[in-house]
C-alpha atoms as a PDB file:
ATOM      1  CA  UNK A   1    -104.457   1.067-104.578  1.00  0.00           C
ATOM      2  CA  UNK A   2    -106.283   3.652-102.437  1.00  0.00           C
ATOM      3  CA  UNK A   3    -104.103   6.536-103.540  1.00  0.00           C
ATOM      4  CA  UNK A   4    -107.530   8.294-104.348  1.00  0.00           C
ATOM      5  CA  UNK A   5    -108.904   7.633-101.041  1.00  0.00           C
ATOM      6  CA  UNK A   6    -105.514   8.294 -98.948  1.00  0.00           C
ATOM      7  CA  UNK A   7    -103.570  10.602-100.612  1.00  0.00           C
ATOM      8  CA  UNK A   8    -101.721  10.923 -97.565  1.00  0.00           C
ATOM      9  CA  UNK A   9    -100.520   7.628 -97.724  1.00  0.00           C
ATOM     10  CA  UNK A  10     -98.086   7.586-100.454  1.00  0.00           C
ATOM     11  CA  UNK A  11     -96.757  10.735 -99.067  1.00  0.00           C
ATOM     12  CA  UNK A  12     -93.457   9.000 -97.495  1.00  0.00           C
ATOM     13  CA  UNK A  13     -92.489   6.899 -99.995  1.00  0.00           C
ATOM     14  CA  UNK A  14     -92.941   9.685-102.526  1.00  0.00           C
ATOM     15  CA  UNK A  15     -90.467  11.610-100.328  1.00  0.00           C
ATOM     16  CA  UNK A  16     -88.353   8.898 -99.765  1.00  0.00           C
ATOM     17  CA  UNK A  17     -87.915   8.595-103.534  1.00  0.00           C
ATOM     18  CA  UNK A  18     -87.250  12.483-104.133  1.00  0.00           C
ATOM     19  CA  UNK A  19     -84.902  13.005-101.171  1.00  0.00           C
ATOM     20  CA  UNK A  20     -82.677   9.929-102.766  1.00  0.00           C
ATOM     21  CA  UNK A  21     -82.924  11.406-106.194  1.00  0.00           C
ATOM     22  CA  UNK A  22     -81.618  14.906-104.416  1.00  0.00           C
ATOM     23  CA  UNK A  23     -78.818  12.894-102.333  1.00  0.00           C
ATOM     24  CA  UNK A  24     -77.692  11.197-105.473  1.00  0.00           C
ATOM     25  CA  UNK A  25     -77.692  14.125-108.053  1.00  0.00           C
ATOM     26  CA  UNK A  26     -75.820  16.345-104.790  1.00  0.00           C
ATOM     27  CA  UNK A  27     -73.261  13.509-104.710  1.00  0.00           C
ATOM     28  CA  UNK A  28     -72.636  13.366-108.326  1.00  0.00           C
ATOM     29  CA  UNK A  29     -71.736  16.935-108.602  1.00  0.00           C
ATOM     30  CA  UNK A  30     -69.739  17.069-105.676  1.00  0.00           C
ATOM     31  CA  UNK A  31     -67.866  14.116-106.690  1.00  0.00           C
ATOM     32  CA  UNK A  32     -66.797  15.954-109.956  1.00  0.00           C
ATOM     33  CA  UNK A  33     -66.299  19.034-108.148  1.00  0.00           C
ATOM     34  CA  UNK A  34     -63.533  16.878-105.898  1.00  0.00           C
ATOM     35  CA  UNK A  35     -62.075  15.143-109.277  1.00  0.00           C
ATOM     36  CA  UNK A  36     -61.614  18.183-110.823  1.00  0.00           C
ATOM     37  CA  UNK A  37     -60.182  20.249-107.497  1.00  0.00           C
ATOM     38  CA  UNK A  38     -57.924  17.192-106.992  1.00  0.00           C
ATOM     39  CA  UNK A  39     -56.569  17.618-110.772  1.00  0.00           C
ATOM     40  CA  UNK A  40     -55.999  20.917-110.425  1.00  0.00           C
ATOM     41  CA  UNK A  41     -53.882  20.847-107.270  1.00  0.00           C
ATOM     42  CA  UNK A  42     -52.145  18.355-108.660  1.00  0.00           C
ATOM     43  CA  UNK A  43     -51.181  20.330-111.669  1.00  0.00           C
ATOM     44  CA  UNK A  44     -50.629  23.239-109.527  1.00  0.00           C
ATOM     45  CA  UNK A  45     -47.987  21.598-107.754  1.00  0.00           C
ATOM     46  CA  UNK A  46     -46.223  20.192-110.418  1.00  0.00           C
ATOM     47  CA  UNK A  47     -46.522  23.134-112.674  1.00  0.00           C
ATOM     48  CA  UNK A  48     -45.479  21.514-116.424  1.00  0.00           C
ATOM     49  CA  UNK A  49     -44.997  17.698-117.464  1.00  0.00           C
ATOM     50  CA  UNK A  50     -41.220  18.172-117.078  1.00  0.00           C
ATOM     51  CA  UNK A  51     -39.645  20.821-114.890  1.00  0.00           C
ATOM     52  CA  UNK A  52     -36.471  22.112-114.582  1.00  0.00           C
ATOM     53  CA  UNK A  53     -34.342  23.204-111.931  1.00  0.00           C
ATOM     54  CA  UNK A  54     -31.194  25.132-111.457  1.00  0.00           C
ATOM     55  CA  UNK A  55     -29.485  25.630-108.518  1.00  0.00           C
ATOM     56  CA  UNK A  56     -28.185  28.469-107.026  1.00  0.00           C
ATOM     57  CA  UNK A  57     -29.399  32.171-108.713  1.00  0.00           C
ATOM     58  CA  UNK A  58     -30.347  30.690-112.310  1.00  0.00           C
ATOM     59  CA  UNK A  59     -31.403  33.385-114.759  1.00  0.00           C
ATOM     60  CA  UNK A  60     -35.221  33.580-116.027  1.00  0.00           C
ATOM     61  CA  UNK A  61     -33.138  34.402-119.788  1.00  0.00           C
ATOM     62  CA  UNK A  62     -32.091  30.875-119.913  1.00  0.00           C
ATOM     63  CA  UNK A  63     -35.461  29.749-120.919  1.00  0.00           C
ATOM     64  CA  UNK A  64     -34.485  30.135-124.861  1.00  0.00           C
ATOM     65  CA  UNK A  65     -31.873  27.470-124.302  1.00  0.00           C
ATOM     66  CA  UNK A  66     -33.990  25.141-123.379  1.00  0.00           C
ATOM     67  CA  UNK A  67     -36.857  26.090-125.865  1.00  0.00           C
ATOM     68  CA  UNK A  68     -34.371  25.252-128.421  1.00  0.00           C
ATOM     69  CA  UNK A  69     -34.751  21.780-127.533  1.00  0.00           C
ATOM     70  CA  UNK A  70     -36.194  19.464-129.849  1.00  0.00           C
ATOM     71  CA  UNK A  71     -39.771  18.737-128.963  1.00  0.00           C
ATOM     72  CA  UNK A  72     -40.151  21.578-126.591  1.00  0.00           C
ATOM     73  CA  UNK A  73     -43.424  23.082-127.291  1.00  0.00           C
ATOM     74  CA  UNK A  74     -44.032  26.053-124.663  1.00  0.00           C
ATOM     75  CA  UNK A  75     -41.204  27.490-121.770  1.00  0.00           C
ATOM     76  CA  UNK A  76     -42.526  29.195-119.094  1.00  0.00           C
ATOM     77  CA  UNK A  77     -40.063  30.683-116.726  1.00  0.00           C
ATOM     78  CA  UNK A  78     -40.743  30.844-112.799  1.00  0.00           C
ATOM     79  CA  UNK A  79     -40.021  31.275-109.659  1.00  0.00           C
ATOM     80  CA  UNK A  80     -40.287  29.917-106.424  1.00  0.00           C
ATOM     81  CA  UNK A  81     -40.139  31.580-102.714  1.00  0.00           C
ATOM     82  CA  UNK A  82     -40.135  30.959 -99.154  1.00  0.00           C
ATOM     83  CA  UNK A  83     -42.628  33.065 -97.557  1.00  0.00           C
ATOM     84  CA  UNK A  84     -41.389  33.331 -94.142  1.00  0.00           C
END
């Protein structure tokens, strides 16, 4: 090689080599970055494994009913609004 003579010359492959090291460590973290975003507005629109709904005025004081249940671990009331 005449790295010692041209240092120069090894230059672009060098950066070659560090920019695709950059690009792939940038993609990695933005791919779990969109994983994660994508699991958490999916569990933001669902909201619980198994939901519940009532129609009409239903009243938050119902949840103890349905805690009651057997294999019901957590109840969580809430509610949900037009915004106009």
């Amino acid at each position: 090689w005449e790295l010692s003579r041209r240092p120069m010359r090894g230059a672009g492959p060098v950066l070659l080599l560090v920019l695709a090291v950059a690009l792939g460590t940038m993609a990695i973290g933005q791919g779990a970055s969109w994983s994660r975003s994508q699991d958490d507005q999916a569990d933001f629109r669902a909201g619980a494994p198994i939901r519940v709904l009532a129609s009409g005025t239903a009243d938050p004081g119902r949840t103890d009913r349905i805690a009651g249940v057997t294999g019901v671990r957590q109840v969580a009331p809430a509610a949900r609004s037009e915004v106009p």
